[in-house]
N, C-alpha and C. Protein backbone atom coordinates (compact mmCIF):
# COMPACT_ATOMS: atom_id res chain seq x y z
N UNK A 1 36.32 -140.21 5.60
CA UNK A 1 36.57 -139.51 6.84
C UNK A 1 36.08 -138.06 6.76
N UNK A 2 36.36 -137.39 5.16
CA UNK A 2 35.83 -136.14 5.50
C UNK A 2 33.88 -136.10 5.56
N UNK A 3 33.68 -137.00 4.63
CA UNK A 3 31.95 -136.98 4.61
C UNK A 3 31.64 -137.01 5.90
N UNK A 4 32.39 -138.08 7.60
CA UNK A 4 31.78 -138.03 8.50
C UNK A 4 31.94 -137.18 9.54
N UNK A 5 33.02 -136.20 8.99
CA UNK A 5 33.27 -134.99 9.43
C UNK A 5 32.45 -133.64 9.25
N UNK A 6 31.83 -134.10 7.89
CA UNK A 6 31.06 -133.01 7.49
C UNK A 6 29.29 -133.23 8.11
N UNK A 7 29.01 -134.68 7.85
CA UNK A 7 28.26 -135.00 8.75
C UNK A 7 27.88 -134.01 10.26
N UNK A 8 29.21 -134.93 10.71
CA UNK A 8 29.17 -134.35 12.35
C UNK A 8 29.32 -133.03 12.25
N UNK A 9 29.58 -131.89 11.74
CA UNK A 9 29.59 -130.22 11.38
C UNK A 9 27.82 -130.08 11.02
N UNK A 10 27.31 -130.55 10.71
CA UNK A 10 25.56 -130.08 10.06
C UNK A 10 24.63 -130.41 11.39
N UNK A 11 25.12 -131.88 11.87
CA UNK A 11 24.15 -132.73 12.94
C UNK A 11 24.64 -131.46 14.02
N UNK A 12 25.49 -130.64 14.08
CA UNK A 12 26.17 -129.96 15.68
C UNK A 12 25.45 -128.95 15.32
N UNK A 13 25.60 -128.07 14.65
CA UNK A 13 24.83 -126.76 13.50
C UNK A 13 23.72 -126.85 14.42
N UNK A 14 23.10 -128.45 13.54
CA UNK A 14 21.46 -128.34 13.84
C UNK A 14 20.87 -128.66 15.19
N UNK A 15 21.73 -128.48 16.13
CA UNK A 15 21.42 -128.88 17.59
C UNK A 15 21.57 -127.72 18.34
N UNK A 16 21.35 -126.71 18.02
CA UNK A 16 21.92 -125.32 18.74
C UNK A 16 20.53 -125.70 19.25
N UNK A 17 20.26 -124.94 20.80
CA UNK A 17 19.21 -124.31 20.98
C UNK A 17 18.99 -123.16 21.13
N UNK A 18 17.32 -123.55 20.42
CA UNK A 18 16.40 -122.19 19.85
C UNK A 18 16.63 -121.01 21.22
N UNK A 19 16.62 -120.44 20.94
CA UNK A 19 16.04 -118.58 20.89
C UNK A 19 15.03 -118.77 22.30
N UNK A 20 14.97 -117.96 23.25
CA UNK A 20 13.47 -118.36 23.79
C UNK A 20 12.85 -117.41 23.13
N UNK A 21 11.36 -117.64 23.37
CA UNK A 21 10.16 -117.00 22.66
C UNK A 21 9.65 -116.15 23.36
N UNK A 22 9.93 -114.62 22.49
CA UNK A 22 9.56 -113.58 23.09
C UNK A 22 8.34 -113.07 22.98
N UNK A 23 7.24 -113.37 21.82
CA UNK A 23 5.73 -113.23 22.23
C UNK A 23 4.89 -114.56 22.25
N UNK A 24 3.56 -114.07 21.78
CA UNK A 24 2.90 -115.00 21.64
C UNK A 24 2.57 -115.39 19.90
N UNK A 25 2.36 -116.78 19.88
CA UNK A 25 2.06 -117.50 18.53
C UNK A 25 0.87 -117.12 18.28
N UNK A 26 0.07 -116.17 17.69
CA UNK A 26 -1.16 -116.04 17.31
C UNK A 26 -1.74 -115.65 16.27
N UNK A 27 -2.74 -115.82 15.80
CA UNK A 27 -3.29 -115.67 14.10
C UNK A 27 -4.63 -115.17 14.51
N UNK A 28 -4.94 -113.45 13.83
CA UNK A 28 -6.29 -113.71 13.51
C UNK A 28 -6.90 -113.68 12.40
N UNK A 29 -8.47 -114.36 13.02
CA UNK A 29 -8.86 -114.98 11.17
C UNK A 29 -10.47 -113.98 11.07
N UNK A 30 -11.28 -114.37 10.73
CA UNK A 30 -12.08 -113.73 10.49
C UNK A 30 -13.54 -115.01 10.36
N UNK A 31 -14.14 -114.75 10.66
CA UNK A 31 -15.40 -115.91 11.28
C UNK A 31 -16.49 -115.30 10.60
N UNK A 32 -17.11 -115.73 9.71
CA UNK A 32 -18.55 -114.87 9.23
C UNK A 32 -20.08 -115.59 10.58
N UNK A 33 -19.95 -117.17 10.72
CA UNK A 33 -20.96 -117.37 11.59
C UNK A 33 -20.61 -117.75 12.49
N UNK A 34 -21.18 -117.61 13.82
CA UNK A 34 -21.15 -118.63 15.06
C UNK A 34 -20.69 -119.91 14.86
N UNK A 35 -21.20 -120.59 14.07
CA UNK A 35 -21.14 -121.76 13.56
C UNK A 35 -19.93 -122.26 13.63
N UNK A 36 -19.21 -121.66 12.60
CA UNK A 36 -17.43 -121.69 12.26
C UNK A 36 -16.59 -121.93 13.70
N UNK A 37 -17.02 -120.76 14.61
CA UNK A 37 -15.99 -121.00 15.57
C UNK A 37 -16.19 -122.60 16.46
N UNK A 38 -17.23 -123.44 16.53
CA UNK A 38 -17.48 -124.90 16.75
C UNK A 38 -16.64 -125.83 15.99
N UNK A 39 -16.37 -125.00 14.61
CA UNK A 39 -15.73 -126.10 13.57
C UNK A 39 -14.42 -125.73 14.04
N UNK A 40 -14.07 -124.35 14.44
CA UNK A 40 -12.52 -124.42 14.49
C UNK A 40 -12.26 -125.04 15.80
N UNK A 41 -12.84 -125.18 16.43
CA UNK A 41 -12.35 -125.80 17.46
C UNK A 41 -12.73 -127.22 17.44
N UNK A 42 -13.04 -127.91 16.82
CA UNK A 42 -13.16 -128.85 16.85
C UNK A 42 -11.94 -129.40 15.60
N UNK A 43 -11.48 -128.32 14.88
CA UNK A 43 -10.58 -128.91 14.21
C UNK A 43 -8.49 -128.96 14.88
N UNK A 44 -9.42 -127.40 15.93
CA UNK A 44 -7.90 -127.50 16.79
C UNK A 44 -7.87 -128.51 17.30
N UNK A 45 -8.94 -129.33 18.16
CA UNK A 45 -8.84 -130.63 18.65
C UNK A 45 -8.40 -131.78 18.25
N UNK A 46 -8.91 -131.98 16.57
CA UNK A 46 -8.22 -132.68 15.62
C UNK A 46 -6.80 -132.74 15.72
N UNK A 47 -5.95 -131.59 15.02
CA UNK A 47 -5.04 -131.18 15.38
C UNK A 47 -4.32 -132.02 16.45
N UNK A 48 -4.10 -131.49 17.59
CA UNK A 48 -3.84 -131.93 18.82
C UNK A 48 -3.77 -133.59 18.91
N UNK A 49 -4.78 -134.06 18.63
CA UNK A 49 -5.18 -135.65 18.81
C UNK A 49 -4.07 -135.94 17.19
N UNK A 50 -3.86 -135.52 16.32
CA UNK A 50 -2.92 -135.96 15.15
C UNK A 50 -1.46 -136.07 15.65
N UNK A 51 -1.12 -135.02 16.73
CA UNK A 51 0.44 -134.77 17.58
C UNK A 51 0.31 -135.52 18.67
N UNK A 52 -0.45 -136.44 19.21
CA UNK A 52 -0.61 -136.96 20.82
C UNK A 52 -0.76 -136.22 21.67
N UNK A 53 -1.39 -135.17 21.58
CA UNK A 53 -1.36 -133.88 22.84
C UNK A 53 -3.10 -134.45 22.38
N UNK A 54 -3.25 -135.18 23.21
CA UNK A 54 -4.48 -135.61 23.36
C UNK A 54 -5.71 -134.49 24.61
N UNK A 55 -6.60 -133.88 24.00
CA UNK A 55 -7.25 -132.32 24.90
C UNK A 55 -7.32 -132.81 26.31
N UNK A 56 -7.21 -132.32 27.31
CA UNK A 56 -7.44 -132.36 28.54
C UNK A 56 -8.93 -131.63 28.81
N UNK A 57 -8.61 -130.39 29.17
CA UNK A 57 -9.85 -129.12 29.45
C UNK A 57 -10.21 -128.57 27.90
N UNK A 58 -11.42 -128.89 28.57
CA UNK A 58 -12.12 -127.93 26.49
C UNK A 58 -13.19 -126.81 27.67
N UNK A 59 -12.71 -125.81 27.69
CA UNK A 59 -13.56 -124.42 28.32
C UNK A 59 -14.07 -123.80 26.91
N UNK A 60 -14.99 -124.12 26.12
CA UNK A 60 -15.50 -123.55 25.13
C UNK A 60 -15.97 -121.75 25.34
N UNK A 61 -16.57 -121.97 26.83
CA UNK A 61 -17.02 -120.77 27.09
C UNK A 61 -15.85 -119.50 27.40
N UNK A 62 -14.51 -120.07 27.69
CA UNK A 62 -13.83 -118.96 27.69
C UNK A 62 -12.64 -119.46 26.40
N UNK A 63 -12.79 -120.42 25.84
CA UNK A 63 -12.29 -120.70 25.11
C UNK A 63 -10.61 -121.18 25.09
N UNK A 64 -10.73 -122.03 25.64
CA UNK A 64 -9.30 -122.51 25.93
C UNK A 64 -9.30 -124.05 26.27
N UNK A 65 -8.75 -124.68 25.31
CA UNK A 65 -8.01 -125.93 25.38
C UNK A 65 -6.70 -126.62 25.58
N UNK A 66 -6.57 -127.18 26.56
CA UNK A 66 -5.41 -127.55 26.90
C UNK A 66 -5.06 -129.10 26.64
N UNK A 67 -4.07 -129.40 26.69
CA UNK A 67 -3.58 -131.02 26.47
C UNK A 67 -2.56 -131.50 27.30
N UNK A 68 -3.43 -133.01 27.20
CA UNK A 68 -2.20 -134.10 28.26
C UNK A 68 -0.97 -133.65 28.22
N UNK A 69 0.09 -133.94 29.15
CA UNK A 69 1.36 -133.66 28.59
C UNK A 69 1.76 -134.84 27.70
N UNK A 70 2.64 -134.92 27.10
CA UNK A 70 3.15 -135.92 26.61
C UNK A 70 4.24 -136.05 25.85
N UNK A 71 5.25 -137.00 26.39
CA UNK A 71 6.66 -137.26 26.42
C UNK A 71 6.96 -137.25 25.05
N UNK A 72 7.91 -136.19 24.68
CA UNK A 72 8.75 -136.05 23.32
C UNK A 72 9.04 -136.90 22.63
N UNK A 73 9.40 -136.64 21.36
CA UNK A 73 9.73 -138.50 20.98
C UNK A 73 10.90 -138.14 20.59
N UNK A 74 11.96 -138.92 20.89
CA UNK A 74 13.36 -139.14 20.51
C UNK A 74 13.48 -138.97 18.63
N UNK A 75 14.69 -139.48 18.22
CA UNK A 75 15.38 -139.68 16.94
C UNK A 75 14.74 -140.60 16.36
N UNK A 76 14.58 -141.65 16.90
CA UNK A 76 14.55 -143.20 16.78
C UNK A 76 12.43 -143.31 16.75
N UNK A 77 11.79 -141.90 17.27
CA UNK A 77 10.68 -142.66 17.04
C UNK A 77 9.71 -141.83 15.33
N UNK A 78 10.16 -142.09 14.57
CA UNK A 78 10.08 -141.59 13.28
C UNK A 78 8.77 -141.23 12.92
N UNK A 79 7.70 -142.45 13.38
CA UNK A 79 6.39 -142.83 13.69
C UNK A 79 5.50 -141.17 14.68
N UNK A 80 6.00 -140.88 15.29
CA UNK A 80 5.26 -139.93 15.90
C UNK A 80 5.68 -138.09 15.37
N UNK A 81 4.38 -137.92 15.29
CA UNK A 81 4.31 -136.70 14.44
C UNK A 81 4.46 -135.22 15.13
N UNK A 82 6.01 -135.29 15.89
CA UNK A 82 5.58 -134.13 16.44
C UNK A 82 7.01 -132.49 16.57
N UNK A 83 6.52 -131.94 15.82
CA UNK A 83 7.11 -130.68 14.96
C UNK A 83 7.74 -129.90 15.68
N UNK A 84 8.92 -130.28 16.13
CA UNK A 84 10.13 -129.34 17.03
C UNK A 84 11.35 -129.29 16.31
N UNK A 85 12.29 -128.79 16.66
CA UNK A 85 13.54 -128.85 16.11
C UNK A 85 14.28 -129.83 16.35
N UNK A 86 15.62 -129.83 15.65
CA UNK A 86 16.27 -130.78 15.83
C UNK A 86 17.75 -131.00 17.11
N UNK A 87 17.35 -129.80 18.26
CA UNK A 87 17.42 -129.50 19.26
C UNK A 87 16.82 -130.37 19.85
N UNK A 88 15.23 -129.68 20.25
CA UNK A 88 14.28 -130.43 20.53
C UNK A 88 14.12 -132.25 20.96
N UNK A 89 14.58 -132.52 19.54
CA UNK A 89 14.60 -134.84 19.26
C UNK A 89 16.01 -134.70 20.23
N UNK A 90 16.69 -134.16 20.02
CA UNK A 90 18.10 -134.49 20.41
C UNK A 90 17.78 -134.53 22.15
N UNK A 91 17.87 -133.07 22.69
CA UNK A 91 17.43 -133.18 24.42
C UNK A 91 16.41 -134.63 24.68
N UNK A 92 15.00 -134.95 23.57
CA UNK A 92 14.12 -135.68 24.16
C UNK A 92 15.32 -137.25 24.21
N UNK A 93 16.57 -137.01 23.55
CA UNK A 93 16.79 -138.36 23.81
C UNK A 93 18.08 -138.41 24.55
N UNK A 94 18.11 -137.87 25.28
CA UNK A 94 19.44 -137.42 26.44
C UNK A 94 18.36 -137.35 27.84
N UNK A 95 17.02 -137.26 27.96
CA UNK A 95 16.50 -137.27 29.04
C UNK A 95 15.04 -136.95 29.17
N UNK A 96 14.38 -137.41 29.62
CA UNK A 96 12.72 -137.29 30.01
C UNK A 96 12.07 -136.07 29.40
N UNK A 97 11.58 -135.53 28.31
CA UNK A 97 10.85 -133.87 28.09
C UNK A 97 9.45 -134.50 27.90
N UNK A 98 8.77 -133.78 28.33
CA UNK A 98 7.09 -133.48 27.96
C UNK A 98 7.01 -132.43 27.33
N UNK A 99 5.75 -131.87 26.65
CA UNK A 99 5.78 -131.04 26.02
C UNK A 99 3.88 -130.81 26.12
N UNK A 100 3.36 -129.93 26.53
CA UNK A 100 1.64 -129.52 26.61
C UNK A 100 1.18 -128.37 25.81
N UNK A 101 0.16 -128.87 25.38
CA UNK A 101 0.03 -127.49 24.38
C UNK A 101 -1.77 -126.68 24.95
N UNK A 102 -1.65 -125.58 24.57
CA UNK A 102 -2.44 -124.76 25.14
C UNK A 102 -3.13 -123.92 23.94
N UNK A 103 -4.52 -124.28 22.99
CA UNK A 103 -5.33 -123.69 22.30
C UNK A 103 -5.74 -122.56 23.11
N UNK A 104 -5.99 -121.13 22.59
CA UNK A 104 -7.22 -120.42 22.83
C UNK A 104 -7.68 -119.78 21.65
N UNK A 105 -9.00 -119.85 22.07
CA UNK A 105 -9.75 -119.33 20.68
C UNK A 105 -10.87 -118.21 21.01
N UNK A 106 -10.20 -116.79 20.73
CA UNK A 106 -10.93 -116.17 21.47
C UNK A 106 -11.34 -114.65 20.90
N UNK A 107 -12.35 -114.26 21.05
CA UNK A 107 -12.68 -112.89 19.90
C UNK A 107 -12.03 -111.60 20.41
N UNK A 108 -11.77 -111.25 19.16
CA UNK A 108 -10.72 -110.01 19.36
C UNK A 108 -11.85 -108.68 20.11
N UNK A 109 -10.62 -108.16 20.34
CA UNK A 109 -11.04 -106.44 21.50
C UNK A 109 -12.31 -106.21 21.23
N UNK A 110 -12.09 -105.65 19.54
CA UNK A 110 -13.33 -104.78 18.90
C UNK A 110 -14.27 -105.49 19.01
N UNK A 111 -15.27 -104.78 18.24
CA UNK A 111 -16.76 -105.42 17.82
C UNK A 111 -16.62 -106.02 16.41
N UNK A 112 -15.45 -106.18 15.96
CA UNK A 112 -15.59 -107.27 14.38
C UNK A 112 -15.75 -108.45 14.54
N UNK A 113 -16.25 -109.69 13.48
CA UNK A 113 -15.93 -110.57 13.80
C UNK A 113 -14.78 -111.61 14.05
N UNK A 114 -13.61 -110.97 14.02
CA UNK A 114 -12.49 -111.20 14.05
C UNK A 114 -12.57 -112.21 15.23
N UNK A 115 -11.53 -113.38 14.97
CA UNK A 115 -11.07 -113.94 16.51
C UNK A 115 -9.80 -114.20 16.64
N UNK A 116 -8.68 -114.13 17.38
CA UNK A 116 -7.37 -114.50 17.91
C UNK A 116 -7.51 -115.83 18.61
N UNK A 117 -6.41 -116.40 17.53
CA UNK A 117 -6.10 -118.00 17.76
C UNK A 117 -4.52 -118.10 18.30
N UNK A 118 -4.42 -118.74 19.40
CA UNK A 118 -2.87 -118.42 19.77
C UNK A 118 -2.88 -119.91 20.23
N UNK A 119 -1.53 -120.93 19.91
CA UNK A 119 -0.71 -122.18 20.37
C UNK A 119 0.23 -121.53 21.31
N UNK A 120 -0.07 -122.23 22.50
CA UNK A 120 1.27 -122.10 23.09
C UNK A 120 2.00 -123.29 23.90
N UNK A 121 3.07 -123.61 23.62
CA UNK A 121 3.57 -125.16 23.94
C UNK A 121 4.38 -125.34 24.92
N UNK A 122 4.23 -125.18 26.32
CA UNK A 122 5.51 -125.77 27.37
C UNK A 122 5.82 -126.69 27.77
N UNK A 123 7.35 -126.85 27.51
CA UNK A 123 8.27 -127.67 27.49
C UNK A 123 8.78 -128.02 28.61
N UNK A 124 9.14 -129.00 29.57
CA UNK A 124 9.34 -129.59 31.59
C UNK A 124 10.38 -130.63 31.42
N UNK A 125 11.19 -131.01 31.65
CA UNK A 125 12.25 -131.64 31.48
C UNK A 125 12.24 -132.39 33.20
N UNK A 126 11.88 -134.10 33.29
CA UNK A 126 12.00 -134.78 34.13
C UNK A 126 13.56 -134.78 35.44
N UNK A 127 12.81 -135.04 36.66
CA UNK A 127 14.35 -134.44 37.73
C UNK A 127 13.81 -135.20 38.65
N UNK A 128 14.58 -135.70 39.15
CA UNK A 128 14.72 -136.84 40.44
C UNK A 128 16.36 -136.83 41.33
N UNK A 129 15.92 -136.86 42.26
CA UNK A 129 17.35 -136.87 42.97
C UNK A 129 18.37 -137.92 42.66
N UNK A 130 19.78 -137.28 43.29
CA UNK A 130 20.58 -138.42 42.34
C UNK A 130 21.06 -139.17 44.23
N UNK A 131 21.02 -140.52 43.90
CA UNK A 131 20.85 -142.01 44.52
C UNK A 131 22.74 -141.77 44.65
N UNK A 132 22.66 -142.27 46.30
CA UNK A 132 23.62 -142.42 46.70
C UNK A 132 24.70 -143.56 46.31
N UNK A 133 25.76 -144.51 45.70
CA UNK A 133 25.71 -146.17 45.75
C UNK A 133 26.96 -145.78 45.86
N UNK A 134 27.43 -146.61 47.04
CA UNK A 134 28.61 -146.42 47.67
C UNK A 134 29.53 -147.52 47.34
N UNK A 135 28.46 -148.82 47.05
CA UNK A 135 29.58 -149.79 47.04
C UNK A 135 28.82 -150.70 45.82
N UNK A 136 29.63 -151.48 44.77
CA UNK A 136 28.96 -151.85 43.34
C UNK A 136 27.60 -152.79 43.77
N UNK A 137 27.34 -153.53 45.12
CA UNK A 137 25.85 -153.99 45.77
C UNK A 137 25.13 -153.01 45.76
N UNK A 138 25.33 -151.77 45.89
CA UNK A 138 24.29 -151.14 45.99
C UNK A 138 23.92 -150.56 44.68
N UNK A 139 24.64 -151.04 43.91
CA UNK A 139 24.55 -150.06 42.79
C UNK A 139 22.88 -150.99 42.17
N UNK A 140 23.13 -151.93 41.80
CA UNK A 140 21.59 -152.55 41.87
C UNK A 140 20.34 -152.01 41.71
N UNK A 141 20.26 -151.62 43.59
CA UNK A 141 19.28 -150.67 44.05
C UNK A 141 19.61 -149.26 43.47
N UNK A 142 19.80 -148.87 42.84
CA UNK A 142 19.53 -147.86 42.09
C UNK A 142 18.89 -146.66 42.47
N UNK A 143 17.76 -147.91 41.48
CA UNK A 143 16.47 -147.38 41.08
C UNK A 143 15.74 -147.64 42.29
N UNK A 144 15.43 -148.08 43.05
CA UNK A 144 14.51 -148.62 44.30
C UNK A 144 14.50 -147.61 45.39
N UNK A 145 13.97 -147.83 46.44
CA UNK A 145 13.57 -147.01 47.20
C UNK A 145 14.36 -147.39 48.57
N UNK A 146 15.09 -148.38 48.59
CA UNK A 146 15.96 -148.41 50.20
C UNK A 146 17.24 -147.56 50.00
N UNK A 147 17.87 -147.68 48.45
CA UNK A 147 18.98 -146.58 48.17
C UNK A 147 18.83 -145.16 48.76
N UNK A 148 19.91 -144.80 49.90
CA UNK A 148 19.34 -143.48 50.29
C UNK A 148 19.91 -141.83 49.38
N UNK A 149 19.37 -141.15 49.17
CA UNK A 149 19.66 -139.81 48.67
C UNK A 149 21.20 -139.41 48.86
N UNK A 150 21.48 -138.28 48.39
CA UNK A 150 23.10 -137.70 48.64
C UNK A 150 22.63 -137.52 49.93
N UNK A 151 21.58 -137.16 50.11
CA UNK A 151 21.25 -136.36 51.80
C UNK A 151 20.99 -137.24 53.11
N UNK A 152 21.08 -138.27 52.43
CA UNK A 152 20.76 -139.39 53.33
C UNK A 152 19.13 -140.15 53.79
N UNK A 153 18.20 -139.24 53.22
CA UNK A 153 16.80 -139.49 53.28
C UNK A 153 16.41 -141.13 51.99
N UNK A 154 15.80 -141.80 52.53
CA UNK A 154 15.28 -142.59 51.95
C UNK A 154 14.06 -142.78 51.59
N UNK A 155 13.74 -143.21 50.39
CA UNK A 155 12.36 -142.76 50.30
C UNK A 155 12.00 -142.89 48.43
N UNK A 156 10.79 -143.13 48.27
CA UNK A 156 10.60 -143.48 46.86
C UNK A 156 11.39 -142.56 45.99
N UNK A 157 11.25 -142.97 44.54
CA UNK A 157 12.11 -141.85 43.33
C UNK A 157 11.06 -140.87 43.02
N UNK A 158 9.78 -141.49 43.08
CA UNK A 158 8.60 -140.83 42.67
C UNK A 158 8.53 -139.77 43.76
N UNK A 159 8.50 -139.48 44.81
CA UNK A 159 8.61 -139.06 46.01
C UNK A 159 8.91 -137.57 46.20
N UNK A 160 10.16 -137.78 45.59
CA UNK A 160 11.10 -136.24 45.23
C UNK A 160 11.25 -135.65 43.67
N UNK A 161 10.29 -136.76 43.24
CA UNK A 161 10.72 -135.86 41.66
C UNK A 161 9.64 -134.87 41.41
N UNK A 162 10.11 -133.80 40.16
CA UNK A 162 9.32 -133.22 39.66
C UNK A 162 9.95 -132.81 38.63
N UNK A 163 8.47 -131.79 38.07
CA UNK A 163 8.96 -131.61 36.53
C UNK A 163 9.78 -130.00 36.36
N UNK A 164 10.80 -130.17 35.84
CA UNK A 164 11.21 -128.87 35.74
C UNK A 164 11.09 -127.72 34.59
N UNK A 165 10.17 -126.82 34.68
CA UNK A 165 9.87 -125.59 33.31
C UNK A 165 10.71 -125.46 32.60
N UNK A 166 11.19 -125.87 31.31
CA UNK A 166 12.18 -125.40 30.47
C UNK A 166 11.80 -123.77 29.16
N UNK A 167 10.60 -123.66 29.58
CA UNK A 167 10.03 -122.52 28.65
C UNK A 167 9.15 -123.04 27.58
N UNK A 168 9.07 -122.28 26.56
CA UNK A 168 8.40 -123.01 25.42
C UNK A 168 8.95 -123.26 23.86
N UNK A 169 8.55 -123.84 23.11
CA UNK A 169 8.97 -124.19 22.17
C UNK A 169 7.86 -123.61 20.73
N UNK A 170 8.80 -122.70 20.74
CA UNK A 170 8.02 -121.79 19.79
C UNK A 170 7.78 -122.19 17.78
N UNK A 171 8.64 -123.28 17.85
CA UNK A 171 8.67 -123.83 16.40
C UNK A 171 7.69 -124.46 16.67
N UNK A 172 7.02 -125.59 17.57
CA UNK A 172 6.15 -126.42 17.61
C UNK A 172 4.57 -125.25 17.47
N UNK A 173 4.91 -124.17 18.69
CA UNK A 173 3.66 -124.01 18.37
C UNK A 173 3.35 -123.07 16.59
N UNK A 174 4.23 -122.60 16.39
CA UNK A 174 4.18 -122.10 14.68
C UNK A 174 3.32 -123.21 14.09
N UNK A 175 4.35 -124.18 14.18
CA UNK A 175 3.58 -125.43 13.06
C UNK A 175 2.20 -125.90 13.86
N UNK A 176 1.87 -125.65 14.95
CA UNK A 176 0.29 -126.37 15.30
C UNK A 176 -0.24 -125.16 14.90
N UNK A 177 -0.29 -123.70 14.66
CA UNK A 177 -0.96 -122.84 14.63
C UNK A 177 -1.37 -123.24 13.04
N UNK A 178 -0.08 -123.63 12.56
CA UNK A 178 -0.58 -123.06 11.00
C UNK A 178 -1.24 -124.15 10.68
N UNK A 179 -0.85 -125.92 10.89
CA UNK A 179 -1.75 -126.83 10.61
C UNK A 179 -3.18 -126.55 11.09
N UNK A 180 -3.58 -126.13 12.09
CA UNK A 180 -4.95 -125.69 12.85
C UNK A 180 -5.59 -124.75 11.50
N UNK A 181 -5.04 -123.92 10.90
CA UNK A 181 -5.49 -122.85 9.94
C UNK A 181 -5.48 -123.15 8.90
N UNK A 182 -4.59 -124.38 8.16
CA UNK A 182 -4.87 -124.86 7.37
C UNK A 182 -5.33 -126.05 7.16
N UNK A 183 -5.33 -126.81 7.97
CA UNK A 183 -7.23 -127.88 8.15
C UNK A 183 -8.27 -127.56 8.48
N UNK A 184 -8.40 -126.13 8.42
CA UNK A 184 -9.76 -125.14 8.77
C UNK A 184 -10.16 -124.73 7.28
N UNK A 185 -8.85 -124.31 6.35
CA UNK A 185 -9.05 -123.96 5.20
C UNK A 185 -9.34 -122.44 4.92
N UNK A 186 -8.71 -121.18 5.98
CA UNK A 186 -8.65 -120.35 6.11
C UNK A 186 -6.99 -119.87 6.23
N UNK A 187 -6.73 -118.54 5.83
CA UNK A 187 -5.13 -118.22 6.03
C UNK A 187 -5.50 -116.98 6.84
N UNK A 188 -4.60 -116.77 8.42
CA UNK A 188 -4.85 -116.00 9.16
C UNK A 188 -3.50 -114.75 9.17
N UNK A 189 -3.87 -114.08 9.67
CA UNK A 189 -2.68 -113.12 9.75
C UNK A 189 -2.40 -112.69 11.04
N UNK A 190 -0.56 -113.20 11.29
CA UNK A 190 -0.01 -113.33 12.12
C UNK A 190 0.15 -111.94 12.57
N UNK A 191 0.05 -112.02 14.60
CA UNK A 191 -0.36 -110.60 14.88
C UNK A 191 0.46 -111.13 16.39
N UNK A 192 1.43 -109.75 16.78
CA UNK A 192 2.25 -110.13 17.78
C UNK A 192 1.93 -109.34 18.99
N UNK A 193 0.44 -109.24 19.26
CA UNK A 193 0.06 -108.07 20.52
C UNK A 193 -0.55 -109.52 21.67
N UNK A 194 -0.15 -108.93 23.11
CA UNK A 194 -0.24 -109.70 23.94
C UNK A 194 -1.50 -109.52 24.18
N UNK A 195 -2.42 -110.46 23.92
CA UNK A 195 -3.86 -110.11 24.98
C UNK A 195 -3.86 -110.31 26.51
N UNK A 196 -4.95 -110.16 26.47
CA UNK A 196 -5.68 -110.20 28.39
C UNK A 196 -5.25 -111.76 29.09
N UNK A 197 -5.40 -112.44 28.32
CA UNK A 197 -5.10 -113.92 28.66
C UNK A 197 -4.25 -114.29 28.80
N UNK A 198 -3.03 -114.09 28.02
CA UNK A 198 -1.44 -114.18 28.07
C UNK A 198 -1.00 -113.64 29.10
């Protein structure tokens, strides 16, 4: 009894939620050729496609890659590789989260060859109106579309839903920044000034 006490004290601990994130996740590295910055981005892409944030927009020319959204994985899916807290698994399995991530790869102010690499990951939490069922027949219809609203409107689920901004998730993008920098095979140094783009 006490082990599942102590249990349940670590699992509660580890479910706080995070902090929101007060800058941006960014690293700069240092590029000797043109060349390199093709490879890093092609390895942020890697990256990305290893987490299921499979690229959407690749703007090479202003340098920014973005990704599908794609639905969190619960407790239970062990199999998918994707680096949040234990906040994070917990919400994805109490209700619908996506999660999109946002590469830019882009050369710093000066004239060095320096470039600023910044992850940034937002997090939308699924919302649909809640279905009227007055009597246990209707309860059935649910899910369907003749069930009418608290408001009385009838009408698909798809209809009225949307996704709601929960902010971002700043552990995820840490760990895509640093895997990105270290399947590049470079160590960057973390730098907390907002650019033009942010």
């Amino acid at each position: 009894m006490l082990g599942l006490a102590l249990l349940l004290a670590v699992v509660i601990a580890g479910c706080q939620a995070p902090p929101p994130a007060e800058g941006p996740t960014m690293a700069r590295i240092s590029l000797a050729a043109p060349d390199e910055v093709d490879q890093l981005w092609a390895t942020a892409a890697d990256v990305l496609r290893a987490h299921n944030l499979w690229p959407d927009r690749q703007d090479r020319a202003a340098g920014v890659m973005t990704s599908f959204p794609d639905t969190s994985a619960s407790f239970f899916e062990f199999w998918r590789p994707l680096p949040t807290s234990a906040f994070g698994r917990a919400e994805a399995n109490l209700q619908t989260v996506r999660r999109k991530a946002e590469v830019r790869i882009e050369p710093a102010a000066d004239d060095s060859p320096d470039y600023n690499v910044s992850v940034r990951v937002d997090v939308s939490r699924y919302c649909s109106v809640e279905r009227q069922a007055t009597s246990s027949a209707s309860a059935f219809q649910i899910f369907g579309a003749k069930l009418p609203t608290v408001e009385g409107r009838t009408e698909s689920r798809q209809a009225s839903a949307y996704w709601l901004d929960l902010g971002r998730d700043e552990r995820m993008e840490s760990a895509l920044l640093d895997r990105i920098l270290n399947r590049y095979g470079i160590a960057g140094e973390r730098i907390a000034t907002v650019t033009d783009a942010e």
